[in-house]
C-alpha atoms as a PDB file:
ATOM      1  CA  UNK A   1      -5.350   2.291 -34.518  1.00  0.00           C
ATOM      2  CA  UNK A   2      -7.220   1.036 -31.240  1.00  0.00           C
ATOM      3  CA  UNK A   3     -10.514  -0.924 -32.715  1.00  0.00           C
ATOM      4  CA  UNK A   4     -13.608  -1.413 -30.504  1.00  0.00           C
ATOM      5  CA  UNK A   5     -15.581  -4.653 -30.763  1.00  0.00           C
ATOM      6  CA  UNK A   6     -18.533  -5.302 -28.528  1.00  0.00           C
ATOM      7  CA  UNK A   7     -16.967  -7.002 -25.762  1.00  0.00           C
ATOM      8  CA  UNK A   8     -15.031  -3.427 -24.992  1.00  0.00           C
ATOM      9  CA  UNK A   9     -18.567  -1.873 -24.573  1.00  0.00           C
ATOM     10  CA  UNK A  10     -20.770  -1.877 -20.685  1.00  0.00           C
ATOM     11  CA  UNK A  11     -24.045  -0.386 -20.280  1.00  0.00           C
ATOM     12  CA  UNK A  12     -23.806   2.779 -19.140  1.00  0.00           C
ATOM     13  CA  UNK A  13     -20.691   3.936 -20.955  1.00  0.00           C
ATOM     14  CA  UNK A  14     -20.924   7.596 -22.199  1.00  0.00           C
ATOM     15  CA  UNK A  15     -18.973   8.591 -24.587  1.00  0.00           C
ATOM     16  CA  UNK A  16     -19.205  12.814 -25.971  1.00  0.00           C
ATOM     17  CA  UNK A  17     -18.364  14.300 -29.081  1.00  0.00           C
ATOM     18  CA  UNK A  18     -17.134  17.445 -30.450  1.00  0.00           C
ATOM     19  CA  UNK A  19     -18.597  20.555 -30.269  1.00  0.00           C
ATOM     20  CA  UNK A  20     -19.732  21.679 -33.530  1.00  0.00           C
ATOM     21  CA  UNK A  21     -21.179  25.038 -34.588  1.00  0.00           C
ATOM     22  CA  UNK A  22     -24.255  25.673 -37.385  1.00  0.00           C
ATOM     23  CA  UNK A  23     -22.676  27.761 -39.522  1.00  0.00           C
ATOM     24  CA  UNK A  24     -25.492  29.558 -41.066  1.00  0.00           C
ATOM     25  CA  UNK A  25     -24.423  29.527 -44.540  1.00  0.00           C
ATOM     26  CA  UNK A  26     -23.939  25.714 -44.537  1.00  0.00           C
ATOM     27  CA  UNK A  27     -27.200  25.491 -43.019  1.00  0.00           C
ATOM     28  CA  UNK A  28     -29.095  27.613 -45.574  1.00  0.00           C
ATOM     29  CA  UNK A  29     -27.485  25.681 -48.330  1.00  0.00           C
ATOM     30  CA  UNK A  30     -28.531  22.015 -46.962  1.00  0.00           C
ATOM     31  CA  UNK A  31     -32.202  23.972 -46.212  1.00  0.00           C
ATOM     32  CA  UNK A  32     -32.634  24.994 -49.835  1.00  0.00           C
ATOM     33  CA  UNK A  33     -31.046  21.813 -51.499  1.00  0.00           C
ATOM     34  CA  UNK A  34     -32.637  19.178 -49.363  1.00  0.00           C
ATOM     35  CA  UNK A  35     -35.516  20.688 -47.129  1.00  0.00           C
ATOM     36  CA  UNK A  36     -36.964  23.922 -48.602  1.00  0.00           C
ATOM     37  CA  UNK A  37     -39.983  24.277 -46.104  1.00  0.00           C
ATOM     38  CA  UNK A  38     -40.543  28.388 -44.839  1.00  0.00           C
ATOM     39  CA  UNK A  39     -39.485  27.354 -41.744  1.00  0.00           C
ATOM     40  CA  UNK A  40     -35.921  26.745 -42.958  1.00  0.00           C
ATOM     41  CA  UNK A  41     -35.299  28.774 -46.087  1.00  0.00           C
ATOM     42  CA  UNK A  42     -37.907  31.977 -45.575  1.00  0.00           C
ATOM     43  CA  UNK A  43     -37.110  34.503 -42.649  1.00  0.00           C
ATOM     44  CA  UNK A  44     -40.349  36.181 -42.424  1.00  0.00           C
ATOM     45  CA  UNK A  45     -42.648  33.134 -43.183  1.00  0.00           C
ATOM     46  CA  UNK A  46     -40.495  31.198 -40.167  1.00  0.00           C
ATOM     47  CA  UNK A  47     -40.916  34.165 -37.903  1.00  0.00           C
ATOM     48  CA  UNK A  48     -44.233  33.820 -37.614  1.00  0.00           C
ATOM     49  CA  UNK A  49     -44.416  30.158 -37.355  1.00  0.00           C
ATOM     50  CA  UNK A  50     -44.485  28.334 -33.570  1.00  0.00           C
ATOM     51  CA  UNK A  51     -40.730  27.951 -33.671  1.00  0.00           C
ATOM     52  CA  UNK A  52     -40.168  31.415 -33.973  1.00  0.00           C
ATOM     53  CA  UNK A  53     -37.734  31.836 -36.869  1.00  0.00           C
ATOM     54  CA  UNK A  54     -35.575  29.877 -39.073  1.00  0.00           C
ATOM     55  CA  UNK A  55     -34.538  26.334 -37.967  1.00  0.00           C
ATOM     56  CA  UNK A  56     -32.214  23.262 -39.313  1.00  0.00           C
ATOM     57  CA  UNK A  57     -33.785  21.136 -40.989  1.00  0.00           C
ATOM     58  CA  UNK A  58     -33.987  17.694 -39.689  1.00  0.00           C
ATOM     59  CA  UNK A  59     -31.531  15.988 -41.972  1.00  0.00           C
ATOM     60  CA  UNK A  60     -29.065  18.869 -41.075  1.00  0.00           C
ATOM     61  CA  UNK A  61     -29.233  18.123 -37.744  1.00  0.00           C
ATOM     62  CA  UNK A  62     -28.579  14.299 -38.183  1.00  0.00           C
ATOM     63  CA  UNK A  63     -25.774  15.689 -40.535  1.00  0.00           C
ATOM     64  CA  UNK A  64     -24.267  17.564 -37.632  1.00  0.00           C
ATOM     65  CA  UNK A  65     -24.516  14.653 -35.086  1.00  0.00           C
ATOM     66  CA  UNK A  66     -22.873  12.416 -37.013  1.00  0.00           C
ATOM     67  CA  UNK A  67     -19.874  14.859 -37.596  1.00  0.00           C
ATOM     68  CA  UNK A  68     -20.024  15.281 -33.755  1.00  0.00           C
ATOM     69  CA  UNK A  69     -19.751  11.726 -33.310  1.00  0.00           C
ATOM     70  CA  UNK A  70     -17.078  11.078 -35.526  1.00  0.00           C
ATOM     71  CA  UNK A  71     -14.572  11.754 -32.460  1.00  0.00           C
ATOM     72  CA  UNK A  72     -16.109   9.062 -30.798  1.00  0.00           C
ATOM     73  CA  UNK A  73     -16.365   6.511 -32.732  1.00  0.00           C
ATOM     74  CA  UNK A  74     -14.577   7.003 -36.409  1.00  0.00           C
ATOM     75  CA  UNK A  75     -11.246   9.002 -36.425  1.00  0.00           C
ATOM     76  CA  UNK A  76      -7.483   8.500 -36.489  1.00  0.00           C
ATOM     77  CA  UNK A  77      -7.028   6.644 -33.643  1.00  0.00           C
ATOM     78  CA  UNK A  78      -9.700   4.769 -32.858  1.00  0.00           C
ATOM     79  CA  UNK A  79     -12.415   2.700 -35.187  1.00  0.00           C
ATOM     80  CA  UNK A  80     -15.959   1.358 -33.696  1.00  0.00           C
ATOM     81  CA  UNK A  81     -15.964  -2.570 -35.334  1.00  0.00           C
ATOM     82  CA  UNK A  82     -19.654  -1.375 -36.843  1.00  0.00           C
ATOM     83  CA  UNK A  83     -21.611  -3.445 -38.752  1.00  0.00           C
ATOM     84  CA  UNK A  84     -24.844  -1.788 -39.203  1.00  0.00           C
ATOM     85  CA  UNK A  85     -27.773  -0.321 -38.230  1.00  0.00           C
ATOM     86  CA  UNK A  86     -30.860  -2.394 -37.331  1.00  0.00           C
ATOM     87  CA  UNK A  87     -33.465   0.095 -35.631  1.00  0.00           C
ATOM     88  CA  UNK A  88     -34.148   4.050 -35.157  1.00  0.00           C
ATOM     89  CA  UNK A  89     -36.325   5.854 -33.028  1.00  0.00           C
ATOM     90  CA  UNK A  90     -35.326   9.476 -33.591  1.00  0.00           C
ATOM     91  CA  UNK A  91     -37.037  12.710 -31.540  1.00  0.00           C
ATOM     92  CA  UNK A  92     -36.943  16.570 -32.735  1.00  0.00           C
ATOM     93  CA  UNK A  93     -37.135  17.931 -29.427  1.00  0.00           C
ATOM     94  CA  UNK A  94     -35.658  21.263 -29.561  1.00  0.00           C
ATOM     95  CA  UNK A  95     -35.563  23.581 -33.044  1.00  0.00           C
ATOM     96  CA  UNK A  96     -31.634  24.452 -33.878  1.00  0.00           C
ATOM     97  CA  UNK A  97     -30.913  27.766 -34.697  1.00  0.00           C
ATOM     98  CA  UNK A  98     -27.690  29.205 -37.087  1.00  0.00           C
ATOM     99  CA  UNK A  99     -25.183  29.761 -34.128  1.00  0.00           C
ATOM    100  CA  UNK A 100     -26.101  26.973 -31.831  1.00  0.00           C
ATOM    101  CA  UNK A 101     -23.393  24.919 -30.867  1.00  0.00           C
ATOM    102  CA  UNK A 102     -24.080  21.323 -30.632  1.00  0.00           C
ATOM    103  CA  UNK A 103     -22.601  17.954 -28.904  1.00  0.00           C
ATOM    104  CA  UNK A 104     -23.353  14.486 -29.539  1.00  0.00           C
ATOM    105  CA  UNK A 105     -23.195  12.193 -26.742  1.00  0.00           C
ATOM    106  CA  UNK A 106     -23.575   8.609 -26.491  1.00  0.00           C
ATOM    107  CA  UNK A 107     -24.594   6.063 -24.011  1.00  0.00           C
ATOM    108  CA  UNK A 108     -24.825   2.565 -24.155  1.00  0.00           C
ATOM    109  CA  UNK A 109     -27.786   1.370 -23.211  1.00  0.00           C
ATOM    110  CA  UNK A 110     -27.370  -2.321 -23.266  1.00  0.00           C
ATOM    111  CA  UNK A 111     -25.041  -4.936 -25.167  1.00  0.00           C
ATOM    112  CA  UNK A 112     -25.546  -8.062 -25.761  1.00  0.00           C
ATOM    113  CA  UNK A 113     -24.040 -11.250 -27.612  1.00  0.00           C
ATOM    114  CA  UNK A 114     -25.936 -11.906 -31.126  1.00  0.00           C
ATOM    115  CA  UNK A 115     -27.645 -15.260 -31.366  1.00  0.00           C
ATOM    116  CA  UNK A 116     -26.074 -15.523 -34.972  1.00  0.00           C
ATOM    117  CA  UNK A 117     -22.160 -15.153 -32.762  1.00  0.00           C
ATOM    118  CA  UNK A 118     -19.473 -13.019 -34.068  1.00  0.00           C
ATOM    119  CA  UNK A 119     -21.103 -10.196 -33.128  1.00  0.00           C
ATOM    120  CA  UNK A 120     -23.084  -8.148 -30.556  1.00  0.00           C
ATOM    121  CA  UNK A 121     -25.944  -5.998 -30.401  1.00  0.00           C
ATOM    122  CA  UNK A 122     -25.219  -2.769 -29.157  1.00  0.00           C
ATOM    123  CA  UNK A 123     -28.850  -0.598 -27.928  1.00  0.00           C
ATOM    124  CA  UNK A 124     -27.278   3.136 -26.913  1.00  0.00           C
ATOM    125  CA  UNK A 125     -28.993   6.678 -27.241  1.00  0.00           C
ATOM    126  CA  UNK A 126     -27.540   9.298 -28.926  1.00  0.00           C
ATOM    127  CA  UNK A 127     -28.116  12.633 -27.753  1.00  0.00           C
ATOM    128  CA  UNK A 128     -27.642  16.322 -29.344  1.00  0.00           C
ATOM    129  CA  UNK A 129     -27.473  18.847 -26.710  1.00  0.00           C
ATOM    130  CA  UNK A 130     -27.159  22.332 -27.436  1.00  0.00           C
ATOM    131  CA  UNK A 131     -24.284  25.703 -25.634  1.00  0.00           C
ATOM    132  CA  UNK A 132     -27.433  25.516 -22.731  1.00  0.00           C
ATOM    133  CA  UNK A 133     -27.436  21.805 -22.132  1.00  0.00           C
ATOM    134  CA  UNK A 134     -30.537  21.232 -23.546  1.00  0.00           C
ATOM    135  CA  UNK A 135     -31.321  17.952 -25.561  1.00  0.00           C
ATOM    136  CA  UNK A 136     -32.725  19.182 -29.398  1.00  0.00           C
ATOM    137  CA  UNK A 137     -32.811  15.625 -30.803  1.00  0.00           C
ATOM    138  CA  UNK A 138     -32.363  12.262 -29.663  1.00  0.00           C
ATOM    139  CA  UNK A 139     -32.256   8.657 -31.314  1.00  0.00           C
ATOM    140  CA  UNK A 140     -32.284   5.316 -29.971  1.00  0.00           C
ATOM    141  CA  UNK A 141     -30.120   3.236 -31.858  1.00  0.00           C
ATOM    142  CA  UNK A 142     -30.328  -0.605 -32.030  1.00  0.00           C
ATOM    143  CA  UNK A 143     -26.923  -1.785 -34.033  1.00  0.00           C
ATOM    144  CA  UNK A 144     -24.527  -4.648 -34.550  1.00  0.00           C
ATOM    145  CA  UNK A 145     -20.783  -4.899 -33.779  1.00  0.00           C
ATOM    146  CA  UNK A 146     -18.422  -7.255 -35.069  1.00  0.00           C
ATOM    147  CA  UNK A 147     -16.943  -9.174 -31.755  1.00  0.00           C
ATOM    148  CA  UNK A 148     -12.975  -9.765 -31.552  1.00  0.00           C
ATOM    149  CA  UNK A 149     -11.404 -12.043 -33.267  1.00  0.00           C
ATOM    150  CA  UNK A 150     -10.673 -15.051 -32.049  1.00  0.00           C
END
């Protein structure tokens, strides 16, 4: 397994994930468990709301860019060295309909050695764009990752 530590990382490295697909079912069952608002559970209610009809809820969404950026960063053959998160600022830009397919893609923003050494903090933007290229929800992520051993 190939790891990544900080030092492998440059600003503006873009990395993209899988394309994954809202299944409507799984949708409706994270909507009603976790976010039952008309918009995401009541067809006629969310019709006649702004967005138009039903949407993902939120934490769906996040749930479905992480799984999209499993390829990049957390599968077979190669492991991110993460440490943790420090700092979100996440954007609903776009509603996500059952059907949409979605990609997560990630660029680093900036990297930097930590003060506390061992490790580096890693600023990128994650982005979910949907089967027309548009962006439905970003987040700017502030992180740590270990460094290499020495």
């Amino acid at each position: 397994m190939r790891l990544v530590y900080f030092e492998d990382l440059r600003e503006g490295d873009e990395f993209w994930g899988e394309e994954v697909i809202v299944d409507p079912d799984e949708m409706m069952a994270y909507n009603l468990k976790n976010d039952p608002w008309p918009i995401h559970v009541d067809e006629q209610a969310a019709a006649l709301s702004p967005l138009g009809g039903i949407t993902a809820s939120g934490g769906f969404t996040i749930t479905l860019m992480y799984r999209s950026l499993l390829e990049i960063y957390n599968n077979a053959d190669t492991r991110w060295e993460f440490l943790g998160g420090i700092d979100w600022k996440l954007k609903f830009l776009m509603p996500v309909r059952p059907g949409d397919r979605l990609r997560a893609k990630l660029t680093v923003k900036s990297i930097r050695p930590s003060s506390k050494g061992g490790r580096g903090v890693l600023n990128n933007l994650n982005e979910v764009l949907n089967q027309r290229g548009e962006t439905v929800m970003s987040v700017d992520v502030i992180c740590l990752l270990a460094g290499r051993p020495a």
